[in-house]
C-alpha atoms as a PDB file:
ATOM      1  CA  UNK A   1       6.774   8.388  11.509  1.00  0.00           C
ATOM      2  CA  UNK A   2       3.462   9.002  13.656  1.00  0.00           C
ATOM      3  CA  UNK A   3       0.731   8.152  12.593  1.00  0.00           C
ATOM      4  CA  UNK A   4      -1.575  11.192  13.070  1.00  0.00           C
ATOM      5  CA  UNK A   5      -5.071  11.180  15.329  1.00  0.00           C
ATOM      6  CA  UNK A   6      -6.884  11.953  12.729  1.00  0.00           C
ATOM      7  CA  UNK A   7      -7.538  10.938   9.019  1.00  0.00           C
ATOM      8  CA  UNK A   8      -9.513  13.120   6.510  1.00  0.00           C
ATOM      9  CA  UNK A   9     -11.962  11.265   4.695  1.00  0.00           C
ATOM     10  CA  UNK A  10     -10.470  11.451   1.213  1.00  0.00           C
ATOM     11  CA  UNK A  11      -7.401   9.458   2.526  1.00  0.00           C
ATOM     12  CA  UNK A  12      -9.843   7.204   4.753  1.00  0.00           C
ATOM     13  CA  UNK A  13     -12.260   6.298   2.453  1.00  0.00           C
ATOM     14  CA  UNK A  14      -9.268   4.983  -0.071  1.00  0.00           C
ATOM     15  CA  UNK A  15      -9.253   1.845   2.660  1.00  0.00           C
ATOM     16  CA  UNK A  16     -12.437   0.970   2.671  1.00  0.00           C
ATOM     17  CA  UNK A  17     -11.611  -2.079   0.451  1.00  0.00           C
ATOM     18  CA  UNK A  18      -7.772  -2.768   2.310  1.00  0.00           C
ATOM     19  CA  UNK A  19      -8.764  -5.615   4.912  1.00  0.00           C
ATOM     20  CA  UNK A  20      -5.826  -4.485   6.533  1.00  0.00           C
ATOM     21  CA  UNK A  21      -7.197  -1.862   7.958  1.00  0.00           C
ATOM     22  CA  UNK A  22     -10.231  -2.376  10.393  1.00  0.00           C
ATOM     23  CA  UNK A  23     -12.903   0.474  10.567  1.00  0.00           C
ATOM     24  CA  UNK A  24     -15.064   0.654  13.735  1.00  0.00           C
ATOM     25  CA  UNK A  25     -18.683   2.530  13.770  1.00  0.00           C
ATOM     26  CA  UNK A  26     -18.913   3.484  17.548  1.00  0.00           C
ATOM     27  CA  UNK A  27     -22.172   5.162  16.928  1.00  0.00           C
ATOM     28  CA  UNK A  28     -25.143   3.966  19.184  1.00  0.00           C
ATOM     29  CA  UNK A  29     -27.261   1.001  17.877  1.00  0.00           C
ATOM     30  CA  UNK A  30     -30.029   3.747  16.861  1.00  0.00           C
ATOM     31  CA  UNK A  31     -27.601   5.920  14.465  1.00  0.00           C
ATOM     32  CA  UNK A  32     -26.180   2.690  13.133  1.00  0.00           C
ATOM     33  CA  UNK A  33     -29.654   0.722  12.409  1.00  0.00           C
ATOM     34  CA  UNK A  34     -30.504   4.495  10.412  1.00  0.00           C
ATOM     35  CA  UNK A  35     -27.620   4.244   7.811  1.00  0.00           C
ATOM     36  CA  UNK A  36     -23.899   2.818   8.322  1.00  0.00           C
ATOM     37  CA  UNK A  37     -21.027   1.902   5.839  1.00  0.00           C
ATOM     38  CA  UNK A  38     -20.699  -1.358   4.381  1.00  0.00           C
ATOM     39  CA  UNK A  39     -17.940  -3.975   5.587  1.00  0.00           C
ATOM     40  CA  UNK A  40     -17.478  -1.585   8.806  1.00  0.00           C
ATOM     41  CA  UNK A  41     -17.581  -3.464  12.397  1.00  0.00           C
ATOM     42  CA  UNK A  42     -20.291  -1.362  14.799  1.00  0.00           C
ATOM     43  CA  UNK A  43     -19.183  -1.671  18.794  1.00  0.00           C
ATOM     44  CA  UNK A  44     -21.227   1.200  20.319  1.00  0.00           C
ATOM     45  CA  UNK A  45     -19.109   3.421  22.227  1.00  0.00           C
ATOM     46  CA  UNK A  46     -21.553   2.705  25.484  1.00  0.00           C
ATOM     47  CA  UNK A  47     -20.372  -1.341  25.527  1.00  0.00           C
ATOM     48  CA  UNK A  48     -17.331  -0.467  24.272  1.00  0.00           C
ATOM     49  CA  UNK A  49     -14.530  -2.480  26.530  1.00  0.00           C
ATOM     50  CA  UNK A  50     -10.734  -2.730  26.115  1.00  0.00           C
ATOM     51  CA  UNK A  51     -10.848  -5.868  26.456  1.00  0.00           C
ATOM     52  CA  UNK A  52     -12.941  -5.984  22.995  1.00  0.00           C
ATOM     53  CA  UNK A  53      -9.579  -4.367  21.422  1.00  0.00           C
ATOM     54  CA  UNK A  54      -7.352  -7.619  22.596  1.00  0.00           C
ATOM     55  CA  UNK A  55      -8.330  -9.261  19.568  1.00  0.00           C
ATOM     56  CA  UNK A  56      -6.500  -6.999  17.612  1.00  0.00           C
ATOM     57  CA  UNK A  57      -2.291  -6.473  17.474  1.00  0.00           C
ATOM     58  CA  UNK A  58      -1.569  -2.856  19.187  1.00  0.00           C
ATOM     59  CA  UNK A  59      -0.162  -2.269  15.311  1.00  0.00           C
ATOM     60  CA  UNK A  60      -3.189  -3.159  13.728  1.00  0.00           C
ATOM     61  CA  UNK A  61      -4.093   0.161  11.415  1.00  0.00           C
ATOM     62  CA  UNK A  62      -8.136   1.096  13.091  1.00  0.00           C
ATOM     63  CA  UNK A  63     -10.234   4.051  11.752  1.00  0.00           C
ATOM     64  CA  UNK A  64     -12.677   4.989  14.299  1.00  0.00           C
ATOM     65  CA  UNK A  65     -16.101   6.490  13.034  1.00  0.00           C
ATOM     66  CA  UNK A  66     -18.609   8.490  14.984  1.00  0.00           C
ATOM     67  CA  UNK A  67     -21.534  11.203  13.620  1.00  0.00           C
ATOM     68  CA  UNK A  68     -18.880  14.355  13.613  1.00  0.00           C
ATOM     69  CA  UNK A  69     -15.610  13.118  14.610  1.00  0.00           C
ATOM     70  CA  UNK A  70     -16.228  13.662  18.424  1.00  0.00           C
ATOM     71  CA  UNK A  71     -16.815  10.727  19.928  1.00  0.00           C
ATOM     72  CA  UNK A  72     -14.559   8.935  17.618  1.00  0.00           C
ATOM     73  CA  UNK A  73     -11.675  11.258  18.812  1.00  0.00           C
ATOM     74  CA  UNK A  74     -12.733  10.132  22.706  1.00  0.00           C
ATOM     75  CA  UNK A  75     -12.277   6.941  21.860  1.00  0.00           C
ATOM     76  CA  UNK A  76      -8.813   6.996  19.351  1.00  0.00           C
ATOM     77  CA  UNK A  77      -7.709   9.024  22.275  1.00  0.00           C
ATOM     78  CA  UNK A  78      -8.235   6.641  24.844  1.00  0.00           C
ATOM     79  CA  UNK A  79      -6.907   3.366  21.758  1.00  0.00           C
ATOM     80  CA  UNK A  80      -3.569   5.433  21.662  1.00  0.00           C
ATOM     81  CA  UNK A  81      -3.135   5.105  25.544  1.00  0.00           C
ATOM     82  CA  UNK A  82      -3.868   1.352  25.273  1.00  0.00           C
ATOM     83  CA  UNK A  83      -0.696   1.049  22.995  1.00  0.00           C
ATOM     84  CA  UNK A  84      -2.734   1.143  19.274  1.00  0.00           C
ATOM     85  CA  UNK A  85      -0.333   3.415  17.782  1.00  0.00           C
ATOM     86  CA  UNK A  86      -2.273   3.452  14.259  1.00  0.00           C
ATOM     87  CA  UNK A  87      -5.428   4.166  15.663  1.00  0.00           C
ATOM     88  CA  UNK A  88      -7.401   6.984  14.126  1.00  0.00           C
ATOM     89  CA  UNK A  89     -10.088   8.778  13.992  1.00  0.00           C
ATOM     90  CA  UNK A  90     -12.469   9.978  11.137  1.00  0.00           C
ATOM     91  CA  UNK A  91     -12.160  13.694  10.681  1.00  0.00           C
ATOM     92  CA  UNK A  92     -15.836  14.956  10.585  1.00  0.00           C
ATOM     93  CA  UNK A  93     -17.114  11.688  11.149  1.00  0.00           C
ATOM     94  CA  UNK A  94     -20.244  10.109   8.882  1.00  0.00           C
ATOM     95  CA  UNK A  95     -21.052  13.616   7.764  1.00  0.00           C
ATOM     96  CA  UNK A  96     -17.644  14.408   6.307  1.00  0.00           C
ATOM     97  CA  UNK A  97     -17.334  11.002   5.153  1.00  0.00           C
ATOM     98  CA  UNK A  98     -21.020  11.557   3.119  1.00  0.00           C
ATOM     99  CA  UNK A  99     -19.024  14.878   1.309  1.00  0.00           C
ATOM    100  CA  UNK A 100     -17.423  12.461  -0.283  1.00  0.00           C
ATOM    101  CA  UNK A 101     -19.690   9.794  -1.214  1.00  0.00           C
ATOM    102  CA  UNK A 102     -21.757   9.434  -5.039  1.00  0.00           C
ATOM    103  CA  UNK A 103     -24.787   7.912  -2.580  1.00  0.00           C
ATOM    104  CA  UNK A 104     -24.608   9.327   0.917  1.00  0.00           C
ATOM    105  CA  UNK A 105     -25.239   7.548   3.757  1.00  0.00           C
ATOM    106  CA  UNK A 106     -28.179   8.511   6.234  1.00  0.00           C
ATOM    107  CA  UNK A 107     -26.914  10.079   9.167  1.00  0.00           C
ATOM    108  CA  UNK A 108     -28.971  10.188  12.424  1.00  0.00           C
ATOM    109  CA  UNK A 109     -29.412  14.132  13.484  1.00  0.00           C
ATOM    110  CA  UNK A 110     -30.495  14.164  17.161  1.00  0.00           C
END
């Protein structure tokens, strides 16, 4: 089975906890500094290399996270063509993922 491009942020925020699964906040160091999630890795989409992705197995299970799902979608986009087959990104981004959270977490709106 495929695993699809993007993840809504009921399903997504269920692995939060699974260290199995590595979530990367691609936002700039500006929008990260102003609120991010906990436990997430932060590689800012402008230093962002492929040879940063090496590291990881091309199975490895990634959630991508951006402000509104855009940038994130660039990026999982340009993962899938590297080989990472479970790489996804965050539908709606840190705004969508804030629907769903008891605190929300400040999001940068520039």
């Amino acid at each position: 089975m495929n695993t699809p491009l993007e993840i809504h942020p009921k399903e997504a925020k269920s692995t939060l906890s699974n260290s199995s699964v590595i979530w990367i906040d691609i936002r700039e160091d500006e929008e990260w500094d102003y609120g991010h999630l906990a436990g997430v890795q932060h590689i800012p989409m402008s230093r962002m290399t492929p040879e940063y992705f090496s590291r990881f197995p091309k199975e490895q299970k990634m959630i991508i996270v951006c402000r509104s799902g855009g940038r994130s979608m660039r990026v999982t986009h340009s993962l899938r063509n590297l080989g990472f087959i479970h790489a996804q990104s965050l539908a709606g981004g840190m705004i969508g993922m804030n629907t769903l959270l008891e605190k929300p977490i400040p999001v940068l709106m520039h």
